[in-house]
Structures are given as structure tokens and as C-alpha cells.
N, C-alpha and C. Protein backbone atom coordinates (compact mmCIF):
# COMPACT_ATOMS: atom_id res chain seq x y z
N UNK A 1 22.45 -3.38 -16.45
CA UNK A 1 21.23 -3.84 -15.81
C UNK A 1 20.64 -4.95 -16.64
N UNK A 2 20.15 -6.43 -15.88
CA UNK A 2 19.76 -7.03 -16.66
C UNK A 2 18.59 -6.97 -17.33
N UNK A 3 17.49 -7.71 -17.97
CA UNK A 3 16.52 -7.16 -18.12
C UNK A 3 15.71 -8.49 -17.71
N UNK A 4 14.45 -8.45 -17.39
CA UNK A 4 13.40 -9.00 -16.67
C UNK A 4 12.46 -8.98 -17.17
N UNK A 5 11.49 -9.88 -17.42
CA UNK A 5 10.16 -10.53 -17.58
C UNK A 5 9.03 -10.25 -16.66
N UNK A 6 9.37 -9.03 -15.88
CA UNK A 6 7.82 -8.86 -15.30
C UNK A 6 6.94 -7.09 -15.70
N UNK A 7 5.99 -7.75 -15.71
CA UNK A 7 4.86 -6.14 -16.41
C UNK A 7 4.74 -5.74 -15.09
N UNK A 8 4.59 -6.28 -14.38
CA UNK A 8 3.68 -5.24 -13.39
C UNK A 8 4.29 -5.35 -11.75
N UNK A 9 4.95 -4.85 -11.09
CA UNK A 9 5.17 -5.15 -9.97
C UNK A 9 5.07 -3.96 -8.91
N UNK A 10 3.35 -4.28 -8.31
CA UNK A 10 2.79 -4.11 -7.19
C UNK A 10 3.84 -3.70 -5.71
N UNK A 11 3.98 -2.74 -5.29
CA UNK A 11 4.44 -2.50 -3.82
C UNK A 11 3.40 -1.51 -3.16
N UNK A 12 3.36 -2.47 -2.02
CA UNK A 12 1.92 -2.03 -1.35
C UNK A 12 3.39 -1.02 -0.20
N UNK A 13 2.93 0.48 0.03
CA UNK A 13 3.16 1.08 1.05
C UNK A 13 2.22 2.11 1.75
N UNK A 14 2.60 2.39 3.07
CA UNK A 14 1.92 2.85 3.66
C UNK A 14 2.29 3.84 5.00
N UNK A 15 3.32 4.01 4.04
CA UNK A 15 4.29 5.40 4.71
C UNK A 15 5.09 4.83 5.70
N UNK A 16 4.78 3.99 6.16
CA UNK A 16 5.65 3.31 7.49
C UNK A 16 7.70 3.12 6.33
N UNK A 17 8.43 3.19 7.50
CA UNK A 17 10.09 3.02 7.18
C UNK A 17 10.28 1.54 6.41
N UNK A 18 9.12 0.45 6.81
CA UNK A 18 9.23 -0.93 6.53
C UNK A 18 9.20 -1.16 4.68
N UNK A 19 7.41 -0.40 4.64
CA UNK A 19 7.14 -0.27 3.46
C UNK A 19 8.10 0.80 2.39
N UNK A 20 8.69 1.44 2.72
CA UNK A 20 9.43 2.39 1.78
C UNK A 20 10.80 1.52 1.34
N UNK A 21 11.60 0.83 2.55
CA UNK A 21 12.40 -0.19 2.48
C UNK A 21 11.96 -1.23 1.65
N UNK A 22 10.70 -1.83 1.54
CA UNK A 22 10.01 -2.25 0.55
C UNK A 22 10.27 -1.92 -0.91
N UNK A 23 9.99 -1.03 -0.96
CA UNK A 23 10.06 0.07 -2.28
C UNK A 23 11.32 -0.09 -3.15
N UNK A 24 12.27 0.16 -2.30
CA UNK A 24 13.89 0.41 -2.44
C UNK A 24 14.22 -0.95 -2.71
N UNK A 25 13.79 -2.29 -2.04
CA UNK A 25 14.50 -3.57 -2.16
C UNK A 25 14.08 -3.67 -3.47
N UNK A 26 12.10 -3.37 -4.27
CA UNK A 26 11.82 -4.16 -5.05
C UNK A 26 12.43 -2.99 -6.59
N UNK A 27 12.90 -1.89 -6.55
CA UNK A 27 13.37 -1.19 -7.41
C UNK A 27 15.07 -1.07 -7.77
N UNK A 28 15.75 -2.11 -6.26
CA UNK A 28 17.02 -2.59 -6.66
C UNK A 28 16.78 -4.13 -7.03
N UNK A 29 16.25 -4.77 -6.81
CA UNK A 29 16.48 -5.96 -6.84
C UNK A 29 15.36 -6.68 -8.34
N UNK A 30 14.45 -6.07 -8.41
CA UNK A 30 13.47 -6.92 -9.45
C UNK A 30 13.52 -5.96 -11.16
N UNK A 31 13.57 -6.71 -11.94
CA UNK A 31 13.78 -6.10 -13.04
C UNK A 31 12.25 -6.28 -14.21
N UNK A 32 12.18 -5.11 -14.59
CA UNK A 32 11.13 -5.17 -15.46
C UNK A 32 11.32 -5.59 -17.11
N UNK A 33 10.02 -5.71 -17.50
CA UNK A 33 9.89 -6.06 -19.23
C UNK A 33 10.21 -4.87 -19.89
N UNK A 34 11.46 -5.12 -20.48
CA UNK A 34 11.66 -3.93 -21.58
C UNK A 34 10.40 -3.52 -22.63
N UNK A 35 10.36 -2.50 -23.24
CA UNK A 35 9.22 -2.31 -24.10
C UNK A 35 10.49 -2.24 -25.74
N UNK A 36 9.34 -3.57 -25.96
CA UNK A 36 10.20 -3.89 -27.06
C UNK A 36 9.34 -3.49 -28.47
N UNK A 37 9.65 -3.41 -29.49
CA UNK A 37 8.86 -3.17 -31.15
C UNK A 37 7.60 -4.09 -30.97
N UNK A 38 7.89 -5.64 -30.61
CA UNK A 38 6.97 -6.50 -30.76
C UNK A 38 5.40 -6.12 -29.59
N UNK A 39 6.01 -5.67 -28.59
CA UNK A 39 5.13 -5.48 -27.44
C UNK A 39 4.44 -3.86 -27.12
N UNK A 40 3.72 -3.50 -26.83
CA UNK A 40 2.87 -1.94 -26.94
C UNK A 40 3.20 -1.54 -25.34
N UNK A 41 3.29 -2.55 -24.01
CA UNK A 41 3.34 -2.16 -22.54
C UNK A 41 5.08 -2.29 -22.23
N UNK A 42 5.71 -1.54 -21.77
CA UNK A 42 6.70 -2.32 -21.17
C UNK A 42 6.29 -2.24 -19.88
N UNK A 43 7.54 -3.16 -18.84
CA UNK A 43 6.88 -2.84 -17.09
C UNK A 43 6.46 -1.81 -16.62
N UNK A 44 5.79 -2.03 -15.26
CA UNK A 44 6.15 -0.53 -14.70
C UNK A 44 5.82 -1.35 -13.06
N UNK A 45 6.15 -0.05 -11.96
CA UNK A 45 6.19 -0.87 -10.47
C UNK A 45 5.13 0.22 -10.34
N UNK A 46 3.88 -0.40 -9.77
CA UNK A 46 2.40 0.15 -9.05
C UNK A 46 3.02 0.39 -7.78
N UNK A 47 2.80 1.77 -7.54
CA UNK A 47 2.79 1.88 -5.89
C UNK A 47 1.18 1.76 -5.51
N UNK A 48 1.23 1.06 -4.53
CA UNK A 48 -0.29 0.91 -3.92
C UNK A 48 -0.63 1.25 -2.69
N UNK A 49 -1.49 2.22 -2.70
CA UNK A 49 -1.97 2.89 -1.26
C UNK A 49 -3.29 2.20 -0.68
N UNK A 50 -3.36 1.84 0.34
CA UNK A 50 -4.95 1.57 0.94
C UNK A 50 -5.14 2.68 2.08
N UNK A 51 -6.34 3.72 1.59
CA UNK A 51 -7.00 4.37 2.44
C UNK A 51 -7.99 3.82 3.62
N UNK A 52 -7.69 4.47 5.22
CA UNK A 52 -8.49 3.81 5.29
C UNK A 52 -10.27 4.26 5.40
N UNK A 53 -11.08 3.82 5.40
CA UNK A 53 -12.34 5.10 5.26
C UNK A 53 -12.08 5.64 6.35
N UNK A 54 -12.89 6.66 6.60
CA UNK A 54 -13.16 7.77 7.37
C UNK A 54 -13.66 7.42 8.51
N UNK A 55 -14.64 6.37 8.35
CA UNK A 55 -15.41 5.77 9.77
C UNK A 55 -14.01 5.32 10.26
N UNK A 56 -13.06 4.55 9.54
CA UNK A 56 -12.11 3.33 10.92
C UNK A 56 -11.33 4.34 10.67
N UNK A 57 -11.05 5.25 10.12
CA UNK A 57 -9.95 6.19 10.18
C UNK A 57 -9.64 7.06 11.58
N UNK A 58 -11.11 7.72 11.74
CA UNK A 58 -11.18 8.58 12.64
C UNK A 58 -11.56 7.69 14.11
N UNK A 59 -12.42 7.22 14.03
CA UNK A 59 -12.74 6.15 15.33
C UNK A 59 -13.81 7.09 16.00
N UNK A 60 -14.11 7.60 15.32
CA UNK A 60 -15.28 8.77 15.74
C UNK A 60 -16.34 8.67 15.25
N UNK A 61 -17.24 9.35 15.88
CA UNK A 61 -18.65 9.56 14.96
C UNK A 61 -19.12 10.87 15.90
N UNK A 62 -20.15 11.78 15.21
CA UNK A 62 -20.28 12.62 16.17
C UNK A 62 -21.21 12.00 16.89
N UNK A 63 -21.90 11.16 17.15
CA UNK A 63 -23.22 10.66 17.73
C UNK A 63 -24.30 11.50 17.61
N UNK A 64 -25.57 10.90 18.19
CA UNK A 64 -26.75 11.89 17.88
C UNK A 64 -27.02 12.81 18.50
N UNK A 65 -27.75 13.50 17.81
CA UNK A 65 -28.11 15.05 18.49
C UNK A 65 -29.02 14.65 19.59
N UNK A 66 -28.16 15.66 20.87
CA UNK A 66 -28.90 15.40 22.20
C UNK A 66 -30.65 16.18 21.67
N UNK A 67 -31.25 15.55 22.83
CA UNK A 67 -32.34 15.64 23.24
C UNK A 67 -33.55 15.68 22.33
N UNK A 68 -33.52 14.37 21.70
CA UNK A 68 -34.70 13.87 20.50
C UNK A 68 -34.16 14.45 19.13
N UNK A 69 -33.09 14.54 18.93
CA UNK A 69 -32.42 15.29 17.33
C UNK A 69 -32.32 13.54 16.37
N UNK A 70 -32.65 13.80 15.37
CA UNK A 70 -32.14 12.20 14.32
C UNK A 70 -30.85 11.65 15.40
N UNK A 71 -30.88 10.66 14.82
CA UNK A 71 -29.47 9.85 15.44
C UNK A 71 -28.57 8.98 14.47
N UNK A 72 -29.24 9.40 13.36
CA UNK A 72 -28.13 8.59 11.98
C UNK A 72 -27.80 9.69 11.11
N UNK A 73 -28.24 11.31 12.21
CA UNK A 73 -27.09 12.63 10.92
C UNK A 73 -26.34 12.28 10.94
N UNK A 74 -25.74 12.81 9.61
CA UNK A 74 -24.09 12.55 9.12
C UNK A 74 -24.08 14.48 9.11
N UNK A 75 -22.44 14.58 9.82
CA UNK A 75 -22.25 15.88 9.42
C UNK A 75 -20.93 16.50 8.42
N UNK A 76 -21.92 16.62 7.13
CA UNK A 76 -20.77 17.10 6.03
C UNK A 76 -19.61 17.74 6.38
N UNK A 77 -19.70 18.69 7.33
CA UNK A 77 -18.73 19.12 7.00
C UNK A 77 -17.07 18.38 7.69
N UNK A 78 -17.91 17.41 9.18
CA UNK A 78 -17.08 16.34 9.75
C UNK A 78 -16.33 15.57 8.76
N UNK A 79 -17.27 15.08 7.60
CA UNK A 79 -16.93 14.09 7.08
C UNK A 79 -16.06 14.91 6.02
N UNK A 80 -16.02 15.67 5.21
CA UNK A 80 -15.09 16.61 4.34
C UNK A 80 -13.83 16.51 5.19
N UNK A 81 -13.59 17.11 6.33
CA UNK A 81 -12.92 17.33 6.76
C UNK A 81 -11.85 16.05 7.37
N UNK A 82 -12.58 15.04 7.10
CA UNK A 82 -11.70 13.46 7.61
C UNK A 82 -11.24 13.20 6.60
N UNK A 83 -12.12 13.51 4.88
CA UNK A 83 -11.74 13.03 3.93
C UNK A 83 -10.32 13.68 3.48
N UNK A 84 -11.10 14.99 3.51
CA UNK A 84 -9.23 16.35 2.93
C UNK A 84 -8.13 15.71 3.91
N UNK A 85 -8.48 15.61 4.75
CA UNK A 85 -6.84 15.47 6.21
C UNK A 85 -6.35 13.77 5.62
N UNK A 86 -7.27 13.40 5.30
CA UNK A 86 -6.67 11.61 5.05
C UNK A 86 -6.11 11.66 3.18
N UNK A 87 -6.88 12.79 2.26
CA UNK A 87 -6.09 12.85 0.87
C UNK A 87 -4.63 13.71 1.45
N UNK A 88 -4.48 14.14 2.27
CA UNK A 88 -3.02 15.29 2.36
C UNK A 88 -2.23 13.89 3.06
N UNK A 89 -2.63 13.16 3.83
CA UNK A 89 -1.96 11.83 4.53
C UNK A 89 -1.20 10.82 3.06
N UNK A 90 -2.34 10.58 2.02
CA UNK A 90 -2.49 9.51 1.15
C UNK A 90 -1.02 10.68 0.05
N UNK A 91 -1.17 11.78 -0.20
CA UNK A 91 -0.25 12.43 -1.14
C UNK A 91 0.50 12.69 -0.41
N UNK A 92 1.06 12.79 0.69
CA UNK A 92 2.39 13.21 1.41
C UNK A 92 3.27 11.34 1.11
N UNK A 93 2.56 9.97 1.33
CA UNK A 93 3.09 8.76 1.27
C UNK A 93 3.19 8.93 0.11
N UNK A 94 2.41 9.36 -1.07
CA UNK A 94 2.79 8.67 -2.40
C UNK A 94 3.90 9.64 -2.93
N UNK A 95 3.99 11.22 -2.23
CA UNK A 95 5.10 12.06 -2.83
C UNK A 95 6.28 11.34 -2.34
N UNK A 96 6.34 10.66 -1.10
CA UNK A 96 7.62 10.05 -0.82
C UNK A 96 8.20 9.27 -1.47
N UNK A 97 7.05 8.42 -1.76
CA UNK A 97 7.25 7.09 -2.76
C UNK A 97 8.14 7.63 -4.12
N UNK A 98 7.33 8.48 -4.29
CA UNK A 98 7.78 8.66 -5.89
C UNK A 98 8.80 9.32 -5.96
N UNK A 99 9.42 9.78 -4.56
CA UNK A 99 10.62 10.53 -4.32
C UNK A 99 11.71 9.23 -4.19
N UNK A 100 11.32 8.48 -3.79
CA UNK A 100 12.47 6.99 -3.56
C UNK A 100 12.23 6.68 -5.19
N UNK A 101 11.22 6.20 -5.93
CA UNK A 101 11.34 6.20 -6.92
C UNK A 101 12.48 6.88 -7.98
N UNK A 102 12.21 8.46 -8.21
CA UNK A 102 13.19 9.74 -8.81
C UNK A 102 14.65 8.93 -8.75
N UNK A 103 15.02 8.44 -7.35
CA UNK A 103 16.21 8.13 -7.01
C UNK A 103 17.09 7.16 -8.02
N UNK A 104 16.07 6.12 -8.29
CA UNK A 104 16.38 5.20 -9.08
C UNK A 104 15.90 5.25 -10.96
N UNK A 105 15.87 6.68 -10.83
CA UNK A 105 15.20 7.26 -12.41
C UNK A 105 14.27 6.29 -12.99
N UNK A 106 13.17 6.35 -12.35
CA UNK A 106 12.11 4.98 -12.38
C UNK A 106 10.79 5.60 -13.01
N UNK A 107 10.98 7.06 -12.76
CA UNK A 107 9.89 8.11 -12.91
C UNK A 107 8.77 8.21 -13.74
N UNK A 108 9.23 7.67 -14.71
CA UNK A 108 8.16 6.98 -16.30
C UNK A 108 8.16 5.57 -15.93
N UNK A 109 8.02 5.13 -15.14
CA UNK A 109 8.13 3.24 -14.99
C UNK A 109 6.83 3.30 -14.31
N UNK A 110 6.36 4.13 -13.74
CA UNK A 110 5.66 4.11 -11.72
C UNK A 110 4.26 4.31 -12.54
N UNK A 111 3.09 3.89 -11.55
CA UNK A 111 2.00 4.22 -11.45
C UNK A 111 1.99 4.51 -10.03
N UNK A 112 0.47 5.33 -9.96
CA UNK A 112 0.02 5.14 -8.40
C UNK A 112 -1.07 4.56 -8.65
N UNK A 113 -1.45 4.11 -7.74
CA UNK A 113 -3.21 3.02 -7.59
C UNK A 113 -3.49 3.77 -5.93
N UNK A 114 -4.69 4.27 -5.68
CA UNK A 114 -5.04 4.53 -4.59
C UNK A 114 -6.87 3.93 -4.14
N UNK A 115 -6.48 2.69 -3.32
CA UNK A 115 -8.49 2.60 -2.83
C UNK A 115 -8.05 2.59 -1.71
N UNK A 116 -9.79 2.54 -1.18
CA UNK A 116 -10.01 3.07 0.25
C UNK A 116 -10.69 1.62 0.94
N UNK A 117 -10.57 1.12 1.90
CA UNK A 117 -11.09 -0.09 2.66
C UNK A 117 -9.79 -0.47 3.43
N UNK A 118 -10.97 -1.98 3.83
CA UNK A 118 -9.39 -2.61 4.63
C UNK A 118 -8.83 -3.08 3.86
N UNK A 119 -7.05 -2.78 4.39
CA UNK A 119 -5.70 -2.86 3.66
C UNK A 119 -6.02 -4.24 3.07
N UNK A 120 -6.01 -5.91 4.09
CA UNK A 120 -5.78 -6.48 3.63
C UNK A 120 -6.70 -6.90 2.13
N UNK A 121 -8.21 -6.62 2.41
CA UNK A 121 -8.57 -6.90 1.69
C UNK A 121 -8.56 -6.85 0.13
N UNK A 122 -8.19 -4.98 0.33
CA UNK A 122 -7.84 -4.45 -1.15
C UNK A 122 -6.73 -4.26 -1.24
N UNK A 123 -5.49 -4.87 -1.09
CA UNK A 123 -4.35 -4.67 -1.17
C UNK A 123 -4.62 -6.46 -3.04
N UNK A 124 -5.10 -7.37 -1.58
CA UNK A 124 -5.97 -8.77 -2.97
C UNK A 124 -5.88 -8.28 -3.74
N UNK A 125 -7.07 -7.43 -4.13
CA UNK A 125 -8.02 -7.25 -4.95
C UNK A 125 -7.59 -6.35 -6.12
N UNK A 126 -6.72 -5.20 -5.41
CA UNK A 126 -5.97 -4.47 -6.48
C UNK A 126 -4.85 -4.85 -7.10
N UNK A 127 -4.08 -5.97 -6.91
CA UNK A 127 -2.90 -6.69 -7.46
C UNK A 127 -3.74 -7.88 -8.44
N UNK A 128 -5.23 -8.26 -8.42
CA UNK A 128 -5.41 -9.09 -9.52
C UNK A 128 -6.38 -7.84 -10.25
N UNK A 129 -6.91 -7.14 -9.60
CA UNK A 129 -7.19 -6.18 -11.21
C UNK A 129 -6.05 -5.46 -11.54
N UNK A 130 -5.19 -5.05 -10.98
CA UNK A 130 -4.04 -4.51 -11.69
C UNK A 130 -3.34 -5.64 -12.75
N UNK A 131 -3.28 -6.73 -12.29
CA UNK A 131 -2.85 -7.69 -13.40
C UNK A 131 -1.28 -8.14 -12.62
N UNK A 132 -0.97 -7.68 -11.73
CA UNK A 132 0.38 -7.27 -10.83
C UNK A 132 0.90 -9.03 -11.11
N UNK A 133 1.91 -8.94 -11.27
CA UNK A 133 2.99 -10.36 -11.66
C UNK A 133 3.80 -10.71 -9.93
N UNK A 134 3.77 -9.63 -9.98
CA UNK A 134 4.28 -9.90 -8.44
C UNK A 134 4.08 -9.01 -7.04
N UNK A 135 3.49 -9.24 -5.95
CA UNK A 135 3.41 -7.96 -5.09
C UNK A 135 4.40 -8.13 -4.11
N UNK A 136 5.04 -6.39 -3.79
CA UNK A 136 6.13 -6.37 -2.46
C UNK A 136 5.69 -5.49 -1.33
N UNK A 137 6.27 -6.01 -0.15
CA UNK A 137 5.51 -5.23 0.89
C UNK A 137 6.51 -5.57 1.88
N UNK A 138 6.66 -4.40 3.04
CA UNK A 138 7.07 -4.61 3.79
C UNK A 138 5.98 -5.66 5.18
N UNK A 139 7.21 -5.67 6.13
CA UNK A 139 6.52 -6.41 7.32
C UNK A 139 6.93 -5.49 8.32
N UNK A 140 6.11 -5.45 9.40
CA UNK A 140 6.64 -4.53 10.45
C UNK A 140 7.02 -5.56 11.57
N UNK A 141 6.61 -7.19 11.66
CA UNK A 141 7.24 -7.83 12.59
C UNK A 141 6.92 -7.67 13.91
N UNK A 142 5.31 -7.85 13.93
CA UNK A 142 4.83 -7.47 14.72
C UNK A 142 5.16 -8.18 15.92
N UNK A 143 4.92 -9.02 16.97
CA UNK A 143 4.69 -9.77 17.84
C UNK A 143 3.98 -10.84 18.05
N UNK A 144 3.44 -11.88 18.70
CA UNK A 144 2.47 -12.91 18.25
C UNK A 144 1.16 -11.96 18.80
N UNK A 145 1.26 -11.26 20.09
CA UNK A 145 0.13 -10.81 21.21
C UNK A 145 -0.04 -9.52 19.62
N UNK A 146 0.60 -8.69 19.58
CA UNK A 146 0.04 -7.20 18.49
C UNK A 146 -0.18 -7.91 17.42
N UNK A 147 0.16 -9.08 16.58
CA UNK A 147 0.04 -9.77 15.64
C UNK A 147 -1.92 -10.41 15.73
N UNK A 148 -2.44 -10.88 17.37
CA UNK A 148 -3.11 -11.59 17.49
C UNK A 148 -4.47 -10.50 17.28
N UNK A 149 -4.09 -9.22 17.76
CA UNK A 149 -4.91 -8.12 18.16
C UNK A 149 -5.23 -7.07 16.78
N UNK A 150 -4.67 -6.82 15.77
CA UNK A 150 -4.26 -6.34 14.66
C UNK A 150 -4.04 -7.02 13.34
N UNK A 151 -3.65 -7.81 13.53
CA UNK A 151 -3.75 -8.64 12.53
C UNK A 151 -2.34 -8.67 11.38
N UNK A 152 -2.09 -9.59 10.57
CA UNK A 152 -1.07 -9.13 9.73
C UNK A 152 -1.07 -8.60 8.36
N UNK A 153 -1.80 -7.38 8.11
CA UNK A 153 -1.94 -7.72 6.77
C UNK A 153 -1.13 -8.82 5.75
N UNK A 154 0.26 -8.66 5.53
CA UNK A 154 1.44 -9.39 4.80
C UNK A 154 1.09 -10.76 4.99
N UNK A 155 0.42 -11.41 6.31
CA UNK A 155 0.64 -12.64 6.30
C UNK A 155 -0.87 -13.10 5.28
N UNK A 156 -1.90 -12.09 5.40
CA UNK A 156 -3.32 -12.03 5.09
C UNK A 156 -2.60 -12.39 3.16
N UNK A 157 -2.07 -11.76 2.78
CA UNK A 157 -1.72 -11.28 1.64
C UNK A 157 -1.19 -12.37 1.01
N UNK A 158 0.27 -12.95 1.64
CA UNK A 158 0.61 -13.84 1.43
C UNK A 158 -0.36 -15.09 1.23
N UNK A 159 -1.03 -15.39 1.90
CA UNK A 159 -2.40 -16.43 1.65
C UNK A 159 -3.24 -16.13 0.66
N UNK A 160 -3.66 -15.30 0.39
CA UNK A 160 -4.88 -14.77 -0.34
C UNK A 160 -4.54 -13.83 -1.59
N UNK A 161 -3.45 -13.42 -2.22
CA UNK A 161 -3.34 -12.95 -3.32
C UNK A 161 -3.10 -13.73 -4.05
N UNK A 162 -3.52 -13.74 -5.37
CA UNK A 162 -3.58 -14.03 -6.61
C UNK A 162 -1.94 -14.06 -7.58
N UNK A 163 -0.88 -14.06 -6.85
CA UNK A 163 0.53 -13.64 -7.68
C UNK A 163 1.80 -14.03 -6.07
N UNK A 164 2.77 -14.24 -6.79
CA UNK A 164 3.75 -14.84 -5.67
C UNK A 164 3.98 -13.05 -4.89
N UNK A 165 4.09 -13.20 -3.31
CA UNK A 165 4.34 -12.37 -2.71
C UNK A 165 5.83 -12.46 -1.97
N UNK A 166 6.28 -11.16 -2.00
CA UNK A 166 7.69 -11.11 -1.62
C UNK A 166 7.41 -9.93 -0.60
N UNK A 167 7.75 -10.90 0.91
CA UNK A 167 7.37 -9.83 2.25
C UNK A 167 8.69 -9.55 2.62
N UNK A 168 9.43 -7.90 2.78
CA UNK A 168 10.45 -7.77 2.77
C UNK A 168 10.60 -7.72 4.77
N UNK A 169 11.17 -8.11 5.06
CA UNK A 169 11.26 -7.43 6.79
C UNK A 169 11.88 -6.20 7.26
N UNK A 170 11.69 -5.97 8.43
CA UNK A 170 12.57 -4.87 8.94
C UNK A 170 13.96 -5.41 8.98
N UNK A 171 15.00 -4.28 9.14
CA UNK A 171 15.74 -4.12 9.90
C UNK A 171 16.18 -5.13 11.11
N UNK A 172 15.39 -4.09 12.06
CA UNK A 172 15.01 -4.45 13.35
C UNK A 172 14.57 -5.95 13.45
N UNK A 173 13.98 -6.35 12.87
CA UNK A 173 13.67 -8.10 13.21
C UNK A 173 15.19 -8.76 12.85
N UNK A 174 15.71 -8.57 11.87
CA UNK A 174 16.47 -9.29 11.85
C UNK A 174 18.18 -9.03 13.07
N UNK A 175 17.76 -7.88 13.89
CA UNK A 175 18.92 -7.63 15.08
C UNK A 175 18.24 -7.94 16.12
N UNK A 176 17.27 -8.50 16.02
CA UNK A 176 16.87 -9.29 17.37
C UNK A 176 16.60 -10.47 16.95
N UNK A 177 16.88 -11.28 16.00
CA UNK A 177 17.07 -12.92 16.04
C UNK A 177 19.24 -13.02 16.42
N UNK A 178 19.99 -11.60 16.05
CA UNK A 178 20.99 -11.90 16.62
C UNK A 178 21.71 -11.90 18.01
């Protein structure tokens, strides 16, 4: 194995087949900084999760209590209950991760990083406070119309992060340009 010059390399997943393929390209293909006498860090590959909150998560709210009740209660136990179901969502993706990880005996290499907002935004934000040298991510290859409606994170990313981005594709996109 050769050895490589990068500390930190960022893969944003998000349980989808694209992003895990992600995972796998940037743990065969990119090589990290040995930890040498002279140096205290060697590499390691950040898996990065974006939660999303609870409000865009659920698409719910209970609304207000009929017939003159407040109309901006919040109900704890609603909201507990979006939060627990979305941490068992966020640790079922990162046990996978770190299960594709195991594969490639990477196991002491890995961090996890987990925030909560929109993807694209903190996907940015956590690859320049992480210090990330490089971020990988899958693409799901959307369409121009689901692309126009949804948005791309990857393409968001690609513009707006702070470090060269490497957007891996599906599969599937590339058997329908044949």
C-alpha cells in the first residue's frame, strides 16, 4: 500500500447504496498520512452524518390545541420521540459505515462527526472545521425536474466547500449513458 499525504478525509453518507459506495471508493482508492516520529496525528477518514431536525424530519407539527388552547405548544413527549427514532436512524447508518470500514481494517483510522441541519449546508461547514483535506460523497443522479425540486446537495458542495470534492456516482447513471 502506498502511502499518502492526506490527514483528514471527510465522506459525507447518508445510508443511501450511493453514499456507502462512496465510502468503499474513498477507503480503496485514497491513501492517508502515515503517523510518523516527527508528526503526533496520522490520517484518519471522518464519516459524516447530517441529521435532519425534527421539524423537516417529521413534516409534522401537532398544531394547536383546538378550541382557544396556546398555539405555539411544543409537545415533549412528540418531540423525544422524533428525536430517539431519528438517533436509532443516525446509529443504524454509522454502524454500517463502520461495518464497510472493519472490512478494510480501517477501524483505528475512522472518526464519526454527527450535526443536525440542512445536509448541504453542514456537510460545508463540518469539512472546514474538521480541517478535512478532501471530501467524498456519493451522487444519486438525480434528474434535471427531481434535481430542480430537491436540490443537489453534491452539486451545492462541490461549489461551496472549502477543500477539493470528489462526487462518486452511481452505478446506475453510468448504465444509462450506455
Amino acid at each position: 500500500m502506498s502511502q499518502g499525504n492526506l490527514g483528514c478525509v471527510a465522506v459525507a453518507v447518508d445510508g443511501s447504496d450511493e453514499s456507502m459506495n462512496a465510502l468503499r471508493r474513498a477507503m480503496t482508492n485514497l491513501k492517508l498520512r502515515p503517523q510518523t516520529p516527527d508528526s503526533t496525528t496520522a490520517g484518519c477518514f471522518l464519516i459524516l452524518h447530517v441529521q435532519s431536525p425534527p421539524s423537516i424530519a417529521t413534516g409534522l407539527n401537532p398544531g394547536p390545541i383546538p378550541f382557544g388552547g396556546p398555539s405555539n405548544l411544543e409537545v415533549p413527549a412528540f418531540a423525544a420521540a422524533i428525536e430517539a427514532h431519528q438517533k436509532r436512524i443516525t446509529d443504524s447508518i454509522l454502524d454500517h459505515a463502520l461495518g464497510i470500514c472493519s472490512e478494510f481494517n480501517f477501524t483505528e483510522k475512522v472518526r464519526t462527526h454527527v450535526v443536525i441541519g440542512d445536509p448541504k449546508e453542514k456537510i460545508c461547514e463540518a469539512v472546514q472545521d474538521q480541517h478535512a483535506d478532501v471530501l467524498v460523497m456519493g451522487s444519486r443522479a438525480f434528474g434535471p425536474i427531481k434535481r430542480m425540486f430537491l436540490g443537489s446537495v453534491s452539486n451545492y458542495c462541490a461549489h461551496h466547500a472549502e477543500c477539493p470534492v470528489i462526487i462518486i456516482k452511481g452505478n446506475d447513471s453510468v448504465n444509462k449513458r450506455n
